[in-house]
N, C-alpha and C. Protein backbone atom coordinates (compact mmCIF):
# COMPACT_ATOMS: atom_id res chain seq x y z
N UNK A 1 0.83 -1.18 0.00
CA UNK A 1 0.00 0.00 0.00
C UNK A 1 0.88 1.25 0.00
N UNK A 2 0.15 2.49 -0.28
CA UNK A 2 0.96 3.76 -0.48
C UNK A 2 1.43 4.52 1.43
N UNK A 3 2.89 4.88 1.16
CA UNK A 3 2.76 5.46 2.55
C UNK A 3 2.32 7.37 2.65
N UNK A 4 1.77 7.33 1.32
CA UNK A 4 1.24 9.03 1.13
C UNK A 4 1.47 9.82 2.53
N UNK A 5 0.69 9.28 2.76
CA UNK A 5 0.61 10.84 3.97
C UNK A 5 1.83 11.00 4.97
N UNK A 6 2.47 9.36 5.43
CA UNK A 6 3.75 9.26 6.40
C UNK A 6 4.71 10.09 5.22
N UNK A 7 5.04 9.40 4.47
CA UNK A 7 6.20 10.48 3.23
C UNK A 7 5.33 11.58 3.04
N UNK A 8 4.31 12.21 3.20
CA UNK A 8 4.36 14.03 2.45
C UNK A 8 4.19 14.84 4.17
N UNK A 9 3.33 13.75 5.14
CA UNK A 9 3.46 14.81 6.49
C UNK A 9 3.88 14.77 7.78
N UNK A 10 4.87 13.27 7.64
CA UNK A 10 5.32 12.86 8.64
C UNK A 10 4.85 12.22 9.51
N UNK A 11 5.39 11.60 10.80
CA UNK A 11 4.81 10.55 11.55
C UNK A 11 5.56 11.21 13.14
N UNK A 12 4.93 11.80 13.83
CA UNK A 12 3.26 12.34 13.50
C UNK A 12 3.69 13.73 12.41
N UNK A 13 2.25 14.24 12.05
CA UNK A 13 2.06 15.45 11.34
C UNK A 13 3.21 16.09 11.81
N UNK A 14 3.70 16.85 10.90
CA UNK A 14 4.75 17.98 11.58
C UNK A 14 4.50 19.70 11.63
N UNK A 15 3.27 19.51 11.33
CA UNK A 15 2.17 20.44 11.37
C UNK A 15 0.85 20.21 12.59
N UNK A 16 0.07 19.39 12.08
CA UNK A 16 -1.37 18.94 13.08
C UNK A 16 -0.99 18.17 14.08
N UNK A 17 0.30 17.17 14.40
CA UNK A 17 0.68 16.42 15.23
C UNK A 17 -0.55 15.00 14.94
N UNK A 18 -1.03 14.73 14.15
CA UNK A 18 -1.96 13.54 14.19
C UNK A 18 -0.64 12.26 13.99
N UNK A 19 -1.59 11.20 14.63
CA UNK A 19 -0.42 10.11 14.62
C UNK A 19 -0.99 9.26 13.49
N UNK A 20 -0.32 8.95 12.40
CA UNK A 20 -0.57 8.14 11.39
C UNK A 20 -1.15 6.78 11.58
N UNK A 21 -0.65 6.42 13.39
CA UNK A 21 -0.37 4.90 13.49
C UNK A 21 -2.03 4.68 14.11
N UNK A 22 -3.03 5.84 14.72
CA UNK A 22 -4.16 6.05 14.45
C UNK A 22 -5.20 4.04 14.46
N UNK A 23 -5.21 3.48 15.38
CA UNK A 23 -5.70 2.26 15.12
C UNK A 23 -7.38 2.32 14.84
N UNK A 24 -7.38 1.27 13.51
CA UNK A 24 -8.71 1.25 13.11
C UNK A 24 -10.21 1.31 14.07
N UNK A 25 -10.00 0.42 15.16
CA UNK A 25 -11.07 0.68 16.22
C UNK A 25 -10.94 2.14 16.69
N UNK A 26 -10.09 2.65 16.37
CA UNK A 26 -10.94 4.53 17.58
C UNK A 26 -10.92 5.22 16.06
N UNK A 27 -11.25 4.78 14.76
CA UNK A 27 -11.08 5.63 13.66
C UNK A 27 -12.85 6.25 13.94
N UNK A 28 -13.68 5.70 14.00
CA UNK A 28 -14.67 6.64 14.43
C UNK A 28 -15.29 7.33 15.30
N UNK A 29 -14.89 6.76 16.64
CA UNK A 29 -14.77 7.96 17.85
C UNK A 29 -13.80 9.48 17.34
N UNK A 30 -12.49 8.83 16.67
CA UNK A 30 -11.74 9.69 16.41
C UNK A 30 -12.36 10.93 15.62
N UNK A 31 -13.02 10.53 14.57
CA UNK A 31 -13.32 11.37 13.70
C UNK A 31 -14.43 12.26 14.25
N UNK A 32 -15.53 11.69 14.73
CA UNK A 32 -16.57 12.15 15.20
C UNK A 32 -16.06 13.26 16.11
N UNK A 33 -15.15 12.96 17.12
CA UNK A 33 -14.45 14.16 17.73
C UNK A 33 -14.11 14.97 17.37
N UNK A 34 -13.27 14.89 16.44
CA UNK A 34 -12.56 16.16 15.94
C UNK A 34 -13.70 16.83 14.95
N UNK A 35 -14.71 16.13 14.65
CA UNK A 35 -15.97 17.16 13.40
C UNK A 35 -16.56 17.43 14.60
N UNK A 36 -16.62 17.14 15.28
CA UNK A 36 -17.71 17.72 16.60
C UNK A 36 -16.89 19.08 16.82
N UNK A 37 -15.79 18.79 16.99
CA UNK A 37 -15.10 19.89 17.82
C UNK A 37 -14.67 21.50 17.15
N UNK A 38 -14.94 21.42 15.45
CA UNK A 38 -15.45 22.37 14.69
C UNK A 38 -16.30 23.49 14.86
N UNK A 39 -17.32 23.08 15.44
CA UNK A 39 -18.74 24.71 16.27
C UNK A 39 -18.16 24.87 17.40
N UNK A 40 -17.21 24.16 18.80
CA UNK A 40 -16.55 25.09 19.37
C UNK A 40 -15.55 26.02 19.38
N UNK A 41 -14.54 25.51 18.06
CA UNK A 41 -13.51 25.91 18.18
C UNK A 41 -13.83 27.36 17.14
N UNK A 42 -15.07 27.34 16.35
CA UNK A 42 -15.64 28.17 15.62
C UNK A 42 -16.86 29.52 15.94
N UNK A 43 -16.79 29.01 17.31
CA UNK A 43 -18.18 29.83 18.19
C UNK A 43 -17.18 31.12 18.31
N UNK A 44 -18.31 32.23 18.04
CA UNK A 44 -17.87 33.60 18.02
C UNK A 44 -17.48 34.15 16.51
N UNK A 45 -17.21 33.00 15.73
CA UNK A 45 -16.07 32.99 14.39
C UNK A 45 -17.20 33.63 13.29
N UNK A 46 -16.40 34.38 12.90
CA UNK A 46 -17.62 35.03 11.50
C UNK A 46 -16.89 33.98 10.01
N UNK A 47 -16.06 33.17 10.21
CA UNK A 47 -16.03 32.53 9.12
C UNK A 47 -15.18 33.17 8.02
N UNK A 48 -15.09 34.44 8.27
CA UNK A 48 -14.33 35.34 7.18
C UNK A 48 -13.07 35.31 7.57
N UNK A 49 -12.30 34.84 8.56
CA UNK A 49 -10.98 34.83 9.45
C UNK A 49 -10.03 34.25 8.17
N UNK A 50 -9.25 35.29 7.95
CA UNK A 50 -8.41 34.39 7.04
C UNK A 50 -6.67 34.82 7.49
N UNK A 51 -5.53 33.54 7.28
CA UNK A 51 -4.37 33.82 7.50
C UNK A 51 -3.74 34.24 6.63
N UNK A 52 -2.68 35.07 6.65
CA UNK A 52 -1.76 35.41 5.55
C UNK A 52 -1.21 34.30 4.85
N UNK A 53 -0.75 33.60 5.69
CA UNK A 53 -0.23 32.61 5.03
C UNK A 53 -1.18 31.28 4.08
N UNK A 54 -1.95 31.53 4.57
CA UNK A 54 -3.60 30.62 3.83
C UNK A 54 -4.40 31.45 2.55
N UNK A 55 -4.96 30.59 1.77
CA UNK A 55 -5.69 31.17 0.76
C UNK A 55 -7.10 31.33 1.08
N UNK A 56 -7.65 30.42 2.18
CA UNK A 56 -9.20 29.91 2.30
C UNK A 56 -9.26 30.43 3.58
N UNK A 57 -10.53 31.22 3.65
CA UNK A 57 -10.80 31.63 5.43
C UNK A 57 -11.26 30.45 5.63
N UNK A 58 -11.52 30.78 7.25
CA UNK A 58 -12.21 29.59 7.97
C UNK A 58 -13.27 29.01 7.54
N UNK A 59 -14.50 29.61 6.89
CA UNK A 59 -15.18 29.18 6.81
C UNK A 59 -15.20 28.38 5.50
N UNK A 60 -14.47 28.47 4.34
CA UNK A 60 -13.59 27.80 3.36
C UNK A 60 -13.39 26.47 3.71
N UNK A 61 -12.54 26.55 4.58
CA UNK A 61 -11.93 25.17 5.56
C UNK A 61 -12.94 24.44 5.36
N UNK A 62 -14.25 24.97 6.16
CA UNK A 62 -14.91 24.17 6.47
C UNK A 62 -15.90 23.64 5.54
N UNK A 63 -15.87 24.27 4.18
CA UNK A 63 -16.79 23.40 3.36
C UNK A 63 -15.63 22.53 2.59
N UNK A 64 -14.19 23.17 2.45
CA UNK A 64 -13.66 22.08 1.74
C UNK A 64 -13.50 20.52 2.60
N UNK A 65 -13.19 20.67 3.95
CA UNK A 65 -13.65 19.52 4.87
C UNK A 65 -14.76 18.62 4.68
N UNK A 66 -15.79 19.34 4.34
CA UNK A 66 -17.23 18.35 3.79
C UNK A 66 -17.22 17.58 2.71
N UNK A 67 -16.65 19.02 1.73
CA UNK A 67 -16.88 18.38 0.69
C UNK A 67 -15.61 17.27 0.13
N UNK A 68 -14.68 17.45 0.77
CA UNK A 68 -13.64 16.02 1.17
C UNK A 68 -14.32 14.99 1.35
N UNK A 69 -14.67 15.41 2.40
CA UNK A 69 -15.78 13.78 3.05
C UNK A 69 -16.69 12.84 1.88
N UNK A 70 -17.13 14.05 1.55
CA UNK A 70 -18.42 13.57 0.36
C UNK A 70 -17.33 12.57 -1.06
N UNK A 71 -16.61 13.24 -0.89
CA UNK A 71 -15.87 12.67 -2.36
C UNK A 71 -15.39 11.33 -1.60
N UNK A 72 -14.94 11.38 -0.48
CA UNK A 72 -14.47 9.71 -0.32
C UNK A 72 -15.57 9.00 0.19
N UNK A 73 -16.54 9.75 0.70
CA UNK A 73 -18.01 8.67 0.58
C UNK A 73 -18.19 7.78 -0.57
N UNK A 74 -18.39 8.84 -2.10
CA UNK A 74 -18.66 8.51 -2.82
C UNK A 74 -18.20 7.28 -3.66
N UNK A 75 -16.80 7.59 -3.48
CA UNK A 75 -15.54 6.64 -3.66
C UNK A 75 -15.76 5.12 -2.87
N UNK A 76 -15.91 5.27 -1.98
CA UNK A 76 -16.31 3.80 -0.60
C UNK A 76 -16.99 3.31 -1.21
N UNK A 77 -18.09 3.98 -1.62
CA UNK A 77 -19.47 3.61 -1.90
C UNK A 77 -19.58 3.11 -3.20
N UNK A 78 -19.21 3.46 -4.16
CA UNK A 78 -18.73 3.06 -5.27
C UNK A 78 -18.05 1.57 -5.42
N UNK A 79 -16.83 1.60 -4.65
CA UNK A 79 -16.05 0.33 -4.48
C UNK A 79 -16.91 -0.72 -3.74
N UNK A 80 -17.81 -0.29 -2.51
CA UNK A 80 -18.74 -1.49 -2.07
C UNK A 80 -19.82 -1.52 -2.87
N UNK A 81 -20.35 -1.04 -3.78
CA UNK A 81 -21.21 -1.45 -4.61
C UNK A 81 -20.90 -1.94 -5.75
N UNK A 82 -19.62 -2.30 -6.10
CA UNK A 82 -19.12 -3.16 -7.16
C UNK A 82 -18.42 -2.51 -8.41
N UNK A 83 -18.26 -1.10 -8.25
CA UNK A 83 -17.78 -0.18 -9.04
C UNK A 83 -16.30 -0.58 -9.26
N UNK A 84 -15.93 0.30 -10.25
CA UNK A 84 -14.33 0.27 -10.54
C UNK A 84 -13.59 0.50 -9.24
N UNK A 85 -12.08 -0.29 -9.03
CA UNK A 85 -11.71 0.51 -7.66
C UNK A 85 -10.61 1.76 -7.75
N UNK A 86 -10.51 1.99 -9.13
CA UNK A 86 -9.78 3.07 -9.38
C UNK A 86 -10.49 4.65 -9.39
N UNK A 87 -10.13 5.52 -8.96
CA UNK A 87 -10.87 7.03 -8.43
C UNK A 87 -10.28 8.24 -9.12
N UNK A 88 -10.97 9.18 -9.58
CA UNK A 88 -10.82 10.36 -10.09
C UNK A 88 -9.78 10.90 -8.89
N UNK A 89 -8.99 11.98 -9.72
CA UNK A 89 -8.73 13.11 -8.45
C UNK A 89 -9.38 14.19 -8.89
N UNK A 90 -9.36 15.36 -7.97
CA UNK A 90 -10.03 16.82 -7.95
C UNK A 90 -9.05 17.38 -7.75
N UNK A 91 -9.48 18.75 -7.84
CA UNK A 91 -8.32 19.92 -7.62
C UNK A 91 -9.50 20.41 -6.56
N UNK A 92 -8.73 20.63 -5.84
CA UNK A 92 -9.24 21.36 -4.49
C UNK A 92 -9.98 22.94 -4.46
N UNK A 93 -8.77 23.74 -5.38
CA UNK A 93 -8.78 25.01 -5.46
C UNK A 93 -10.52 25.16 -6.81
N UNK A 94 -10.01 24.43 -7.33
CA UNK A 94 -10.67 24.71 -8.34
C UNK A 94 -12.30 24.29 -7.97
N UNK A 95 -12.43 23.19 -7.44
CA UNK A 95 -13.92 23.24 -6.68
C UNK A 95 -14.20 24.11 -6.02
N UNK A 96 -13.44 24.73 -5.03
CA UNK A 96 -13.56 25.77 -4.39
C UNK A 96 -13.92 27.08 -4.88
N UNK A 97 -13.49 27.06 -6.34
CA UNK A 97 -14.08 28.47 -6.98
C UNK A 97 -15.13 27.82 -7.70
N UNK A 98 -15.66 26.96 -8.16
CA UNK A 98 -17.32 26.24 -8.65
C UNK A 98 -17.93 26.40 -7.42
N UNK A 99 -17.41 25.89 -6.57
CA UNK A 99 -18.91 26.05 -5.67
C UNK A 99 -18.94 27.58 -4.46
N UNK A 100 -17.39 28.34 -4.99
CA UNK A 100 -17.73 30.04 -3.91
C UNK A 100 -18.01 29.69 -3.04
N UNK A 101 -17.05 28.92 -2.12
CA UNK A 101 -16.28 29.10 -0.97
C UNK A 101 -16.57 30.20 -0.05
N UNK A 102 -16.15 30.95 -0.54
CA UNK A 102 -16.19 32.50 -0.03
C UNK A 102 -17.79 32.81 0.22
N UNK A 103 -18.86 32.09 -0.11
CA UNK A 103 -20.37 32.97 -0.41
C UNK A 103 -21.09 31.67 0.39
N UNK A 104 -20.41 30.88 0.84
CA UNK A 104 -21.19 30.15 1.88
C UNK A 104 -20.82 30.78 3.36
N UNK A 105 -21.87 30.79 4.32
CA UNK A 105 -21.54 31.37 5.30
C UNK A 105 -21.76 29.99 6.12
N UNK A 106 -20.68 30.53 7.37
CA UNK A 106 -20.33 29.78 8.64
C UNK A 106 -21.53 28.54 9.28
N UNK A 107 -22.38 29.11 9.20
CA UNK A 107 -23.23 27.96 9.93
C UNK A 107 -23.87 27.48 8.92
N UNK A 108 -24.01 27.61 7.41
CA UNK A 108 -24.32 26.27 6.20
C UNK A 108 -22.97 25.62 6.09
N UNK A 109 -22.05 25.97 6.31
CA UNK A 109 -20.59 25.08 5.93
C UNK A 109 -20.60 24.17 7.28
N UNK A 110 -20.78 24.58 8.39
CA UNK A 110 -21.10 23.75 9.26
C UNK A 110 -21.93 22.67 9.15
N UNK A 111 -22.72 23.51 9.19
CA UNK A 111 -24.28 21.97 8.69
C UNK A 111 -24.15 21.22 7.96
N UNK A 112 -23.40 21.45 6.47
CA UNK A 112 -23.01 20.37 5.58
C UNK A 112 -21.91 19.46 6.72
N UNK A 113 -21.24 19.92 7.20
CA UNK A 113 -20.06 19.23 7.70
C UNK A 113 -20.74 17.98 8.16
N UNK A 114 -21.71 18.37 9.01
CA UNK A 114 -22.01 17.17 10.28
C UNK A 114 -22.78 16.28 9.27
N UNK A 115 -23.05 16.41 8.02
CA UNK A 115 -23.76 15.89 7.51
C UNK A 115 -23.02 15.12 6.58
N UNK A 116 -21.68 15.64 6.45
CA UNK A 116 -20.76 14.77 5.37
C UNK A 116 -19.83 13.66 6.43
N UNK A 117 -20.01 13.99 7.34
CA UNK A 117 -19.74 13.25 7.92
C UNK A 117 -20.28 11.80 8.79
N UNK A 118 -21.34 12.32 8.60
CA UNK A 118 -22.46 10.99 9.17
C UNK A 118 -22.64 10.30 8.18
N UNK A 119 -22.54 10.72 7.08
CA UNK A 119 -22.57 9.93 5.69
C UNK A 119 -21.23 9.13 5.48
N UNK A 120 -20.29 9.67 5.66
CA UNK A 120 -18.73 9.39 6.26
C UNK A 120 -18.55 8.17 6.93
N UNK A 121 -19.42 8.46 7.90
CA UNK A 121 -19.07 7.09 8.86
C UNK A 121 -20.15 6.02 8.35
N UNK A 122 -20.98 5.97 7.76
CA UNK A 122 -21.97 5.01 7.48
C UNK A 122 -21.33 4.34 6.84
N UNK A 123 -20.87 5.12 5.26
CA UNK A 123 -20.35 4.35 4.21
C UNK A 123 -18.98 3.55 4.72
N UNK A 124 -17.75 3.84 5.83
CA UNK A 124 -16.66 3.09 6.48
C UNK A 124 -17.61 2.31 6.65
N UNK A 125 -18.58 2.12 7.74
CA UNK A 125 -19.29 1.05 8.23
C UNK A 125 -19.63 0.15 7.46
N UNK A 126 -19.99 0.49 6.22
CA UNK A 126 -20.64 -0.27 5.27
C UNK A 126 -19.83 -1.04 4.53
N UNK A 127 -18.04 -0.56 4.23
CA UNK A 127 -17.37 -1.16 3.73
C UNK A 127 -16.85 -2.38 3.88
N UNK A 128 -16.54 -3.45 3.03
CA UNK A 128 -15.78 -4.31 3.46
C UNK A 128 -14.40 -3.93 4.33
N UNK A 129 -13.45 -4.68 5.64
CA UNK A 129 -13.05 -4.25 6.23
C UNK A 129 -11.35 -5.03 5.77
N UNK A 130 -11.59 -5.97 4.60
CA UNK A 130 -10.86 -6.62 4.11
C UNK A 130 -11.26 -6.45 2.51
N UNK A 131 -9.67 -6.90 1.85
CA UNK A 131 -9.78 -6.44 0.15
C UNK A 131 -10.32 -5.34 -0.16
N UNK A 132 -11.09 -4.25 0.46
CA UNK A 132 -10.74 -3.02 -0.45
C UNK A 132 -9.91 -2.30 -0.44
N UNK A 133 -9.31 -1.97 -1.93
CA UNK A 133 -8.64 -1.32 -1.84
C UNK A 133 -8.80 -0.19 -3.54
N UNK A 134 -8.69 0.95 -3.05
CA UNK A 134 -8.69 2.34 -3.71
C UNK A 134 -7.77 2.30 -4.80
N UNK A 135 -7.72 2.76 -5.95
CA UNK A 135 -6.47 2.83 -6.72
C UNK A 135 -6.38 4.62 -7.00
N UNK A 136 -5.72 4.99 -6.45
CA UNK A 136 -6.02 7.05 -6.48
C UNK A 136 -4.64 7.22 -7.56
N UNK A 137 -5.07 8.27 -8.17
CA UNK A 137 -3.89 8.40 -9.11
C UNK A 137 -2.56 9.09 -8.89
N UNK A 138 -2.99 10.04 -7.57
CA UNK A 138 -1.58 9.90 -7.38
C UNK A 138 -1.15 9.83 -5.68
N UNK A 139 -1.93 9.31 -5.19
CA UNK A 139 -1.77 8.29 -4.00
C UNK A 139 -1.26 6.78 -4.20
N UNK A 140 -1.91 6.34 -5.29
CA UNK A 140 -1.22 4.68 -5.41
C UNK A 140 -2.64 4.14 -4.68
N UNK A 141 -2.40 3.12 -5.09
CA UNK A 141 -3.41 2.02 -4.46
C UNK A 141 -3.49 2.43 -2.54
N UNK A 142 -4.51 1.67 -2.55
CA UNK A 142 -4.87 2.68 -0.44
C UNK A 142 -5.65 1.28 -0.09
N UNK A 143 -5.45 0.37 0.87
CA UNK A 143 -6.93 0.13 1.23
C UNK A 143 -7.42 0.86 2.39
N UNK A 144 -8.57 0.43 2.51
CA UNK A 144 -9.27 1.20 3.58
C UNK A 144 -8.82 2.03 4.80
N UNK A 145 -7.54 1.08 5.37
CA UNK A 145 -7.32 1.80 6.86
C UNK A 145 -6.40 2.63 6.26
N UNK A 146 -5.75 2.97 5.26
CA UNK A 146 -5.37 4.16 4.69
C UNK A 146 -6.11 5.23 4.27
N UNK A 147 -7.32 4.77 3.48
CA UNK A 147 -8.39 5.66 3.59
C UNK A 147 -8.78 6.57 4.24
N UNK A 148 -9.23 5.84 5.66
CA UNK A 148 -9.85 6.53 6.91
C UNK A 148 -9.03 7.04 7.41
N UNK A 149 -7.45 6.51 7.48
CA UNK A 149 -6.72 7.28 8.71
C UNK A 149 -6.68 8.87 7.61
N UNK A 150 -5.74 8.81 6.32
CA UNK A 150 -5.87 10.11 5.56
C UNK A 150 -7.37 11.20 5.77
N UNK A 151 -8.49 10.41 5.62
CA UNK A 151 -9.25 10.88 5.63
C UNK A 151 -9.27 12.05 7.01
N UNK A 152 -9.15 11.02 8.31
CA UNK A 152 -9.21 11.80 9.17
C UNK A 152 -7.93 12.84 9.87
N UNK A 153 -6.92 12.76 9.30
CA UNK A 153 -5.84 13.61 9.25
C UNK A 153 -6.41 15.11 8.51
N UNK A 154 -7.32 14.52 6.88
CA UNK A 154 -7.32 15.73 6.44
C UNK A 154 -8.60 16.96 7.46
N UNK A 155 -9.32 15.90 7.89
CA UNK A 155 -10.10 16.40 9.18
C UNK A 155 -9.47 17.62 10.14
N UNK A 156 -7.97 16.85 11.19
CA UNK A 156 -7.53 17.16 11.88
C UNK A 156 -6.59 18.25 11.18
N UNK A 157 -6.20 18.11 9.98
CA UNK A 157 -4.95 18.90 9.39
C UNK A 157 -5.91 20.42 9.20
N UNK A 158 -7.22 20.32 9.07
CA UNK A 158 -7.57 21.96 8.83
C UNK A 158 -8.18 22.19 9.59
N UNK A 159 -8.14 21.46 11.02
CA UNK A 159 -8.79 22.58 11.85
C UNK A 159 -8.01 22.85 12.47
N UNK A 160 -6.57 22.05 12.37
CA UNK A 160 -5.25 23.23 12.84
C UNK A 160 -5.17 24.60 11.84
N UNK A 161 -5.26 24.16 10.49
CA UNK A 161 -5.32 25.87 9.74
C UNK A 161 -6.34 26.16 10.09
N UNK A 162 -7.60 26.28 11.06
CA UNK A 162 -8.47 27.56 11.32
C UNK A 162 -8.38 27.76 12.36
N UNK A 163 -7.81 26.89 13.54
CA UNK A 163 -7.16 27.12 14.39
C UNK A 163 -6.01 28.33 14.52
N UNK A 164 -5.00 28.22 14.11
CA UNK A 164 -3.98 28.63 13.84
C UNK A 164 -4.54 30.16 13.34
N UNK A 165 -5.07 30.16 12.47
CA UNK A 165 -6.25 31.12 11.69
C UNK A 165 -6.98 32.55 12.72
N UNK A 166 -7.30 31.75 13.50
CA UNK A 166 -8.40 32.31 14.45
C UNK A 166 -7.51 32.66 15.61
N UNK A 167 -5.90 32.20 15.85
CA UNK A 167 -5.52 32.60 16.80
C UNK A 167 -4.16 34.10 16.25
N UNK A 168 -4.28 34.30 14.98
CA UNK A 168 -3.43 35.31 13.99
C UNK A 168 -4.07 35.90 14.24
N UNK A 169 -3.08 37.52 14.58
CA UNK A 169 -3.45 38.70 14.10
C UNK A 169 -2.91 39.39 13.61
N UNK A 170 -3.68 40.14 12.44
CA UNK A 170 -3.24 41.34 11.06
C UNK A 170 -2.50 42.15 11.65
């Protein structure tokens, strides 16, 4: 399998501090935590908070977070329903200007969240927990517990950037 994320972010993050080694039984307590922990760490937040060093305010973050989710739903879901196991990639940026980022406000980017995420955990649930495996084009083949752990890194990896975000000042 691919070691993507240990080779591009280290073990742990050298940024978010997430631990790669992340064991499959707390992958959905795990996750659920850290999307839970999004409306506190966001209470007060107008969503417009953006870092110099970042392209996407906070509230950005938080739909590209969803709409992350949604794409590897789709992907799971696909592969357990008998689909090809090879997967498109996206450009991040570029969805981000189709769907104006910028013109969703804070508490609909939220709401999608909790919602891409319950969808999130169904479809893991639903997956076989053996033989699947992803073919991403430029990840390399993944099975699942690569999946979920990436998945939930990319979770943890941006709510350190709105974190981080929300604690900058101009």
């Amino acid at each position: 399998m691919s070691d993507w994320g240990l080779s591009t972010y280290g073990q742990p993050c050298g940024a978010c501090a997430f631990d790669w080694a992340l064991p499959l039984d707390d992958a959905a307590p795990t996750m659920s935590a850290i999307a839970a922990s999004y409306g506190d760490v966001l209470r007060g937040a107008t969503g417009r908070e953006q870092h110099r060093d970042l392209s996407w305010t906070s509230a950005a973050y938080v739909s590209h977070v969803g709409d992350n989710l949604r794409i590897w739903t789709e992907r799971l879901r696909g592969v357990a329903l008998g689909a090809s196991r090879r997967v498109g990639s996206y450009d991040e940026n570029e969805l981000a200007r189709a769907r104006n980022y910028d013109a969703i406000p804070l508490p609909a980017a939220l709401w999608s969240l909790r919602l891409s995420v319950a969808e999130w955990l169904k479809a893991v649930d639903d997956t076989p927990r053996s033989g699947t495996v992803l073919l991403h084009p430029e990840r390399g083949a993944m099975d699942l517990r690569e999946v979920i752990v990436s998945n939930i890194h990319d979770v943890r990896h941006h709510l350190w950037d709105i974190e981080r975000t929300l604690r900058w000042e101009p």
